[in-house]
Protein backbone atom coordinates (compact mmCIF):
# COMPACT_ATOMS: atom_id res chain seq x y z
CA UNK A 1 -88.84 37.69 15.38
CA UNK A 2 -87.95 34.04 15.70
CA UNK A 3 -88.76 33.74 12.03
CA UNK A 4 -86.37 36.99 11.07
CA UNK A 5 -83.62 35.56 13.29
CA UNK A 6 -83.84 31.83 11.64
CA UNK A 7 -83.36 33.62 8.19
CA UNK A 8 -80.76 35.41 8.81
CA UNK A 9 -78.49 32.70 10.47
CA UNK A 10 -80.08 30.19 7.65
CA UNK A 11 -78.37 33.33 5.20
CA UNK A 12 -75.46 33.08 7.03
CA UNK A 13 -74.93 29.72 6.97
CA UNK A 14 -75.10 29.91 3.15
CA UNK A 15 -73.06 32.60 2.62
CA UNK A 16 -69.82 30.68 4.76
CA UNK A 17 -70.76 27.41 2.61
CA UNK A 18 -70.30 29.77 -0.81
CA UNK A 19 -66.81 31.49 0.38
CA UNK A 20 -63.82 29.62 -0.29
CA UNK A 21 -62.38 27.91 2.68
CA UNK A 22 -58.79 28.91 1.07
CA UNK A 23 -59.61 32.57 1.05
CA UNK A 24 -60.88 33.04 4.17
CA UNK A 25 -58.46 35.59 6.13
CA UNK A 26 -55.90 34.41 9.07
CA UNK A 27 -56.34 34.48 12.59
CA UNK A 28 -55.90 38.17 14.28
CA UNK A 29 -54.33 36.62 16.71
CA UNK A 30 -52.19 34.88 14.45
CA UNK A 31 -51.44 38.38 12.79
CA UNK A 32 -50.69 40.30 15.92
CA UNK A 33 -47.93 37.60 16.96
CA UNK A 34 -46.49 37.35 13.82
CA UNK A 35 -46.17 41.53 13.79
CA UNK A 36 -44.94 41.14 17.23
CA UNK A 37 -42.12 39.08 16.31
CA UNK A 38 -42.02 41.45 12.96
CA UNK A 39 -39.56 38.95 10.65
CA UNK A 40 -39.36 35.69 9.48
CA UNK A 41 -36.81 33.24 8.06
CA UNK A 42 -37.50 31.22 5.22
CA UNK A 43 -35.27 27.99 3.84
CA UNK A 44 -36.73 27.33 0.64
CA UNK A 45 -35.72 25.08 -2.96
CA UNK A 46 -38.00 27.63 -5.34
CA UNK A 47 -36.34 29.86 -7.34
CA UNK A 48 -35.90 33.34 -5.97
CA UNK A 49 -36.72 35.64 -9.06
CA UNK A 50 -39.71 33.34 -9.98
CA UNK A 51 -41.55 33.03 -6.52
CA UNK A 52 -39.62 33.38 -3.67
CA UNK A 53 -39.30 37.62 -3.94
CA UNK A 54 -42.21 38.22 -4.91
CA UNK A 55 -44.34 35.86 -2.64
CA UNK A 56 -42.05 37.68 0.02
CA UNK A 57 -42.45 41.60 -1.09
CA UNK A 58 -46.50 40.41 -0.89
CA UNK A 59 -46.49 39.01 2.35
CA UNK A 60 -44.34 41.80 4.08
CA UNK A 61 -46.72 45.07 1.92
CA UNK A 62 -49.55 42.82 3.75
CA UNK A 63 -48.64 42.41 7.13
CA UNK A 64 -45.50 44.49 7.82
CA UNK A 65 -43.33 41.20 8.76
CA UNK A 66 -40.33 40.88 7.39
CA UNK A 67 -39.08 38.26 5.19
CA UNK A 68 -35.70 36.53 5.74
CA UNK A 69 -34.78 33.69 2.42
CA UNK A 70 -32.26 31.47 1.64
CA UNK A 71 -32.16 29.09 -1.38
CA UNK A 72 -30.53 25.94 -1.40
CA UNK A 73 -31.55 22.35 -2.43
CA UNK A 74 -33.33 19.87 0.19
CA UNK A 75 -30.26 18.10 1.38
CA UNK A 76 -28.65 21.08 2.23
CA UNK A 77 -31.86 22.62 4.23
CA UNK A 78 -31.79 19.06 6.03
CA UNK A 79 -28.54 18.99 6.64
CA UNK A 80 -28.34 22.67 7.68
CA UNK A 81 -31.55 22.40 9.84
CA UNK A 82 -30.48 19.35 11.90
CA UNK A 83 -27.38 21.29 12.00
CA UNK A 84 -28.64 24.23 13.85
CA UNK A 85 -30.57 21.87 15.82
CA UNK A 86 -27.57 20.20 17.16
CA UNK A 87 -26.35 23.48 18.26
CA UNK A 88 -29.53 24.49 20.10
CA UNK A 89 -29.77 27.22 17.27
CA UNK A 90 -32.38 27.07 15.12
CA UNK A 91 -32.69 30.05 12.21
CA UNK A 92 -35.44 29.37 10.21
CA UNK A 93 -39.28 29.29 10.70
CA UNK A 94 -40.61 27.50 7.69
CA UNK A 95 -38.72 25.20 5.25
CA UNK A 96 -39.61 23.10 2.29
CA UNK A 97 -37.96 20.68 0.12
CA UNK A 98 -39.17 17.70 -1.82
CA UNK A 99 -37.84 14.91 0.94
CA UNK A 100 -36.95 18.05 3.47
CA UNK A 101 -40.34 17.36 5.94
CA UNK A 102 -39.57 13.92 5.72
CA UNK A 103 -36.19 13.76 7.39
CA UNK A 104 -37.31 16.79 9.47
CA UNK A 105 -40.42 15.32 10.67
CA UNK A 106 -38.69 11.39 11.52
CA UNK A 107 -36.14 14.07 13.50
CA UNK A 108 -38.85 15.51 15.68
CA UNK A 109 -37.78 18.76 14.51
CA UNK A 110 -41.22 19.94 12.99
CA UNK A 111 -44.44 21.83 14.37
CA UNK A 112 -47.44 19.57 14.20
CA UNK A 113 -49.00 23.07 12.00
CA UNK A 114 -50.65 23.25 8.78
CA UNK A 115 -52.95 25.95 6.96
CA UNK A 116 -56.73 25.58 7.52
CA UNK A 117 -57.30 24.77 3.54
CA UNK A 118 -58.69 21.79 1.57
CA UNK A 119 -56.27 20.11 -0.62
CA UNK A 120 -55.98 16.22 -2.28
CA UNK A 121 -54.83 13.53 -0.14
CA UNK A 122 -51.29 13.50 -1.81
CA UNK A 123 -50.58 17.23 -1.20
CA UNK A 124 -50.69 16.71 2.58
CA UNK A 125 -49.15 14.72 5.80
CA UNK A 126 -52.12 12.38 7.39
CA UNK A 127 -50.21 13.35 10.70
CA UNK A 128 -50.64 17.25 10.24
CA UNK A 129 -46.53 17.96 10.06
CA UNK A 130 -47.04 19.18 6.53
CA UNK A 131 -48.68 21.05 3.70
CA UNK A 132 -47.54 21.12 -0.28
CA UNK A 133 -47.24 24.38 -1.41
CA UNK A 134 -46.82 23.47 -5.30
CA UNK A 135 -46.49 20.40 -7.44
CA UNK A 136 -43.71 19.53 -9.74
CA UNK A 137 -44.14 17.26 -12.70
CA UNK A 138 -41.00 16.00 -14.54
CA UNK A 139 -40.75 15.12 -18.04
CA UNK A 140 -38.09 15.89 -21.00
CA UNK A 141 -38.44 19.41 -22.77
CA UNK A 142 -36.90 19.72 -26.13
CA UNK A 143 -35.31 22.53 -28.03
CA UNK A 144 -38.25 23.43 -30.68
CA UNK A 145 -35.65 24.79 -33.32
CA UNK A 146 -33.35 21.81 -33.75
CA UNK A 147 -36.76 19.34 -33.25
CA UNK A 148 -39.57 20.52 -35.72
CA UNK A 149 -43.40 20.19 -34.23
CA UNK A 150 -44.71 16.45 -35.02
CA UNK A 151 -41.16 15.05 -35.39
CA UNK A 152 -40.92 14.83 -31.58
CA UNK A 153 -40.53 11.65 -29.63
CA UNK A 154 -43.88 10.79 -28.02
CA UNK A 155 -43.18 8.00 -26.08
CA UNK A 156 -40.70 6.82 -23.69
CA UNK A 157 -39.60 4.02 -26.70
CA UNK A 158 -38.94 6.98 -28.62
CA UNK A 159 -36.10 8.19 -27.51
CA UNK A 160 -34.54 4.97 -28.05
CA UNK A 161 -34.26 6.07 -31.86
CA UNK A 162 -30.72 6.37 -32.95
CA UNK A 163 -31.01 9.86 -34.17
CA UNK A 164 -31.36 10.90 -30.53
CA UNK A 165 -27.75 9.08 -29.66
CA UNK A 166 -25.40 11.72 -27.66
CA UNK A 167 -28.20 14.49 -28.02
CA UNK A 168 -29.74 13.95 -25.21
CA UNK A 169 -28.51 15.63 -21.39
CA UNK A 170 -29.66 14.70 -17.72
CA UNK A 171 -28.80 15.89 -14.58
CA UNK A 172 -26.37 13.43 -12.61
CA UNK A 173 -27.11 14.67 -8.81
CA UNK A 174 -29.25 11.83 -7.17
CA UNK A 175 -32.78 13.45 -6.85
CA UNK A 176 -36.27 13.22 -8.46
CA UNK A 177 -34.99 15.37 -11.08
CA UNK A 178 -31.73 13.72 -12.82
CA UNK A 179 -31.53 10.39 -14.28
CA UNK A 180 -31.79 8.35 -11.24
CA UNK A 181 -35.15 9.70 -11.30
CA UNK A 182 -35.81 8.77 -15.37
CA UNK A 183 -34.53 5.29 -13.99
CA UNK A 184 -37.12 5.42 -10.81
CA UNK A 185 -39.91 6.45 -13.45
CA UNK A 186 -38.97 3.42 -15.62
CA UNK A 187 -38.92 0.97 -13.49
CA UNK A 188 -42.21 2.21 -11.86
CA UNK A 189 -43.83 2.26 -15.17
CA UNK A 190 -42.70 -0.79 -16.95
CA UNK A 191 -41.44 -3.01 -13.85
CA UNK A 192 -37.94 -4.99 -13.03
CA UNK A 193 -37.72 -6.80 -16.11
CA UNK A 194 -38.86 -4.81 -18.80
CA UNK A 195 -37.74 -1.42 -17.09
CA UNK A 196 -34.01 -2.98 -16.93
CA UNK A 197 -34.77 -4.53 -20.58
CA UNK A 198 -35.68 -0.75 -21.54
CA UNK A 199 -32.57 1.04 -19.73
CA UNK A 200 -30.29 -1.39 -21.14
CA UNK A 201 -31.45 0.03 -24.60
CA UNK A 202 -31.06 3.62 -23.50
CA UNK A 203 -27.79 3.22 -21.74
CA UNK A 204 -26.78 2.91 -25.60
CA UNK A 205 -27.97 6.29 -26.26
CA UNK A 206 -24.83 8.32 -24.60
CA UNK A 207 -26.96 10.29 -22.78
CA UNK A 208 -24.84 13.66 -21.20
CA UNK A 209 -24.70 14.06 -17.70
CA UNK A 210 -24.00 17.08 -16.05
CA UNK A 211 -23.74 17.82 -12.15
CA UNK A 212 -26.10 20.46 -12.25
CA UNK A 213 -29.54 21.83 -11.26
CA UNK A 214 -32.23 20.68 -13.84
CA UNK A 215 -32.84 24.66 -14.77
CA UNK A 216 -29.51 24.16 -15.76
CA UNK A 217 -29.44 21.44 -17.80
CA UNK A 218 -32.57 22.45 -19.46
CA UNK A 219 -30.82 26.16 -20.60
CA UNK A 220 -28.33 23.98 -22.51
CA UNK A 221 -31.05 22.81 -24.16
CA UNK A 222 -32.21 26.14 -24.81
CA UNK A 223 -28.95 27.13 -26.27
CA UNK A 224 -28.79 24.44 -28.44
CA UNK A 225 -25.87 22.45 -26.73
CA UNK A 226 -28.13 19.35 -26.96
CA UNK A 227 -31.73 18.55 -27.84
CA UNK A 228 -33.73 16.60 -25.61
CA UNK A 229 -33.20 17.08 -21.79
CA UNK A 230 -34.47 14.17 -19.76
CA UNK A 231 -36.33 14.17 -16.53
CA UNK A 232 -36.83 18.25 -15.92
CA UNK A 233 -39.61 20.30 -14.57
CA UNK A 234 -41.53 20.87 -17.36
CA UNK A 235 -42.84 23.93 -16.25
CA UNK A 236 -39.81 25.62 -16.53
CA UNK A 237 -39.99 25.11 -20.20
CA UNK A 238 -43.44 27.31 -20.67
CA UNK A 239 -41.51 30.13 -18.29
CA UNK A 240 -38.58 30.10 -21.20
CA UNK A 241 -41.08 29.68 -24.00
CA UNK A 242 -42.61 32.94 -22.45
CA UNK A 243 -39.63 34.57 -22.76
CA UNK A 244 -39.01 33.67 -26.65
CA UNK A 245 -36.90 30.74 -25.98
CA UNK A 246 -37.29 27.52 -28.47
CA UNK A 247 -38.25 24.97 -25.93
CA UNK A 248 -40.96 23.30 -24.64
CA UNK A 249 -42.07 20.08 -22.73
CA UNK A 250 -42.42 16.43 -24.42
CA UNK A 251 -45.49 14.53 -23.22
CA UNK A 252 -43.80 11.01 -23.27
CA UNK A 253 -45.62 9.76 -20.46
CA UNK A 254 -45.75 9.02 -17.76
CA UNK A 255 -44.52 12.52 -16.32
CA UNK A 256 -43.04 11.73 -12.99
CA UNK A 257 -45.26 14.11 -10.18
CA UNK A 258 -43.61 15.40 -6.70
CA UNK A 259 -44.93 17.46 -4.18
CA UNK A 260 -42.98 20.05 -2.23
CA UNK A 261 -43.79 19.65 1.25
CA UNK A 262 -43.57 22.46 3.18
CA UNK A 263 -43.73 23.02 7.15
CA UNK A 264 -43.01 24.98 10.20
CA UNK A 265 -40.10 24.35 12.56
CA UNK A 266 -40.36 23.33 16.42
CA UNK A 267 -38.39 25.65 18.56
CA UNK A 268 -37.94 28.17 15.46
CA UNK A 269 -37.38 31.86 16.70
CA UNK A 270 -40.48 33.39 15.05
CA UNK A 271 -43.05 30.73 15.50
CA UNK A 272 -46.32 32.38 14.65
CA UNK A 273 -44.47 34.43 11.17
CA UNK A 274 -43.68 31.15 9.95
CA UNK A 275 -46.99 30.02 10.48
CA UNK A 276 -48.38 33.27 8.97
CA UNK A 277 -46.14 33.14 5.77
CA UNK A 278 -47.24 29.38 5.54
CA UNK A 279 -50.49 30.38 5.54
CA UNK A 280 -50.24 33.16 2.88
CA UNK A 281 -48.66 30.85 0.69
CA UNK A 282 -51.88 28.23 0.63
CA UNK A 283 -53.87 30.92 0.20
CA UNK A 284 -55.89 31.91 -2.90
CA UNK A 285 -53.66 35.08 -2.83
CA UNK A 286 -50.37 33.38 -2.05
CA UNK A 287 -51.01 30.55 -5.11
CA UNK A 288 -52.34 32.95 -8.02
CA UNK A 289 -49.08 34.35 -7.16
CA UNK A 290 -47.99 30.66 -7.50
CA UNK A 291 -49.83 30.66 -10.66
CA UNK A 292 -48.53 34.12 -11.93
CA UNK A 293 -44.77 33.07 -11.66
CA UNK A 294 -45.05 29.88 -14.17
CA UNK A 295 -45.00 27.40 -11.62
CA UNK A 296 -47.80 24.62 -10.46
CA UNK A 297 -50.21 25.58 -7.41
CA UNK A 298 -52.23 23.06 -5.13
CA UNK A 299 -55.22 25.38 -4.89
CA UNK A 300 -57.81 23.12 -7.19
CA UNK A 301 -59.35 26.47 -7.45
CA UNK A 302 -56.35 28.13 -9.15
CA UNK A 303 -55.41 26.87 -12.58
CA UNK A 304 -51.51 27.31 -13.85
CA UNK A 305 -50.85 29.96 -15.87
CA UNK A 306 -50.52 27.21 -19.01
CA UNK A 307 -53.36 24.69 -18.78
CA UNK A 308 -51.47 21.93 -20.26
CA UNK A 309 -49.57 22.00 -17.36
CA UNK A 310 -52.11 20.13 -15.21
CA UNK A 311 -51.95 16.40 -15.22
CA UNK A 312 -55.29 14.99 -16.28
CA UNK A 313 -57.58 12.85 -18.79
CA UNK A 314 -57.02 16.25 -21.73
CA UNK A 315 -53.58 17.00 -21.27
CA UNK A 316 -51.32 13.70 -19.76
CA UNK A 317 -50.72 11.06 -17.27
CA UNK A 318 -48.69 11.49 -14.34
CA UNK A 319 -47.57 9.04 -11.76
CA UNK A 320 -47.81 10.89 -8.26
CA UNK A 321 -44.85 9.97 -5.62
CA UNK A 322 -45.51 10.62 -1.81
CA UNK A 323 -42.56 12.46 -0.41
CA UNK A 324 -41.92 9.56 1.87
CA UNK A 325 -41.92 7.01 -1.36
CA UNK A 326 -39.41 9.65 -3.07
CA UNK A 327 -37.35 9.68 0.01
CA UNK A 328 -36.90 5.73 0.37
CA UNK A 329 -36.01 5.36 -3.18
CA UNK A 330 -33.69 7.77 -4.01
CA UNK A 331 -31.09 5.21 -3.13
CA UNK A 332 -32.02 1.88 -4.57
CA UNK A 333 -32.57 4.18 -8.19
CA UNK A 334 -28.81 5.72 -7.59
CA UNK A 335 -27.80 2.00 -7.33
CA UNK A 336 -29.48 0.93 -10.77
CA UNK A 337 -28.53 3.90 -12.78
CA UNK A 338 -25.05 3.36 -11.90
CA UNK A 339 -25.30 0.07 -13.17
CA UNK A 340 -26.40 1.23 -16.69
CA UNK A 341 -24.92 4.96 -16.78
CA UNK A 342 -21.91 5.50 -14.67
């Protein structure tokens, strides 16, 4: 018997080694909370149509908890959160945001909380306040009608070429993705004195800035209003491509790669949902989703639904930013590009 009983927990042992920490299913009592509070609010920077619906329709034909969204851009979920804070009233359960946990978390306004999965070192908090749920990687994308395949710039030098002068569009919002962000890649890349050397150069290239989302600035690329778009998420290009637009990324690397935090609020009026929808998301089910919509999971076992998508020795190089890092140097970019570009 003692023999029988040794295999069987040697078997078992096995068989929890082989199943995929990732996929293994929440806590009941995790569940039952969450369906006893029976909604959740969500303040999120994806896009709706791409991920946010349908990650939401999933979660509530799953557990029967409601899902509550709204879409905004980090510094208006910060500002919003500490908002509600100040009030004593805070809405939303789970938020995320490229610099959002960071604020949030030197605030004390977040749950020390974070799924039970294994992801690399730059996709999570050392202190447990948060998880990513995707990764962004930001390079140009080109319309692939007025730029023919193999006459594409292929290097950052490249687009110095005069033939690219007042064709080429950035986003002029100070974040990762606009062109304080090209300037923060730059400088990170080449250094001070080359990287100002370099910008002084492209400064002469009348690059078009527009106050506007990078989706945005990349569809008037897409339309044909201009034909390289700098410093944009280049995923969004294979989504279009998908869809029979001419457009697609340029690997001129380095591509520029962010994380988007995501984490659960303290003193948030549906505690254990948030944690629950966190927890879906990090999932294996919650990132094929990822996958499925055209955008860049964490899971290292789920692959993007375009392979070149994945920074790495076959595809390109990408310089990773901790949130924190993106956070403190927002500012001192904004203050160089508007030495060059304003």
């Amino acid at each position: 018997m003692r023999i029988i009983a040794a295999a069987l927990i040697a078997a078992a042992l096995i068989a929890a080694t082989l199943t995929p920490f990732s996929a293994l299913a929440a806590d009941q009592g995790l569940i039952d909370a969450a369906k006893k509070e029976g909604e959740v609010t969500w303040y999120t920077t994806s896009i709706v149509d791409q991920f946010v619906r349908p990650a939401a329709l999933a979660f509530e034909k799953k557990y029967g908890v409601k899902v509550n969204f709204v879409r905004s851009n980090a510094i208006e979920i910060e500002l919003r959160v500490v908002n509600e804070s100040r009030a004593g009233r805070i809405q939303a359960d789970l938020v995320d945001g490229t610099t959002t946990s960071v604020t949030l978390k030197k605030l004390n306004l977040l749950e020390k909380w974070t799924p039970k999965v294994d992801l690399p070192e730059r996709d999570k908090d050392p202190d447990g306040y948060w998880m990513a749920s995707q990764e962004y990687v930001l390079l140009p994308g080109h319309n692939t009608d007025m730029i023919p395949k193999g006459s594409e710039p292929k290097s950052l030098q490249d687009l110095l070429d005069p033939k690219w002068k007042g064709k080429m569009v950035w986003n002029t919002t100070p974040s990762s993705s606009a062109g304080q962000g090209f300037v923060g890649l730059v400088l990170m890349e080449m250094g001070e004195e080359k990287g100002r050397a370099y910008l002084e150069k492209l400064a002469k290239q009348d690059i078009v800035g527009m106050k506007a989302a990078a989706r945005q600035v990349l569809d008037q690329v897409v339309a044909g209003e201009y034909a390289i778009a700098l410093q944009i998420f280049h995923n969004h290009t294979t989504i279009s491509q998908a869809r029979g637009a001419p457009v697609y990324f340029l690997t001129t690397e380095p591509g520029m790669g962010v994380v988007l935090p995501m984490s659960v609020l303290k003193n948030s009026p549906h505690p254990n949902a948030g944690k629950l929808l966190f927890d879906f998301i990090l999932s294996e089910e919650g990132q094929k989703l990822m996958a499925d919509s055209g955008e860049l999971p964490v899971l290292p076992s789920v692959p993007p639904k375009v392979a070149a998508l994945r920074p790495g020795p076959d595809t390109f190089r990408a310089i990773y930013l901790p949130p924190e890092k993106l956070a403190d140097s927002i500012a001192s970019w904004t203050k160089i590009y508007d030495e060059y570009f304003r």
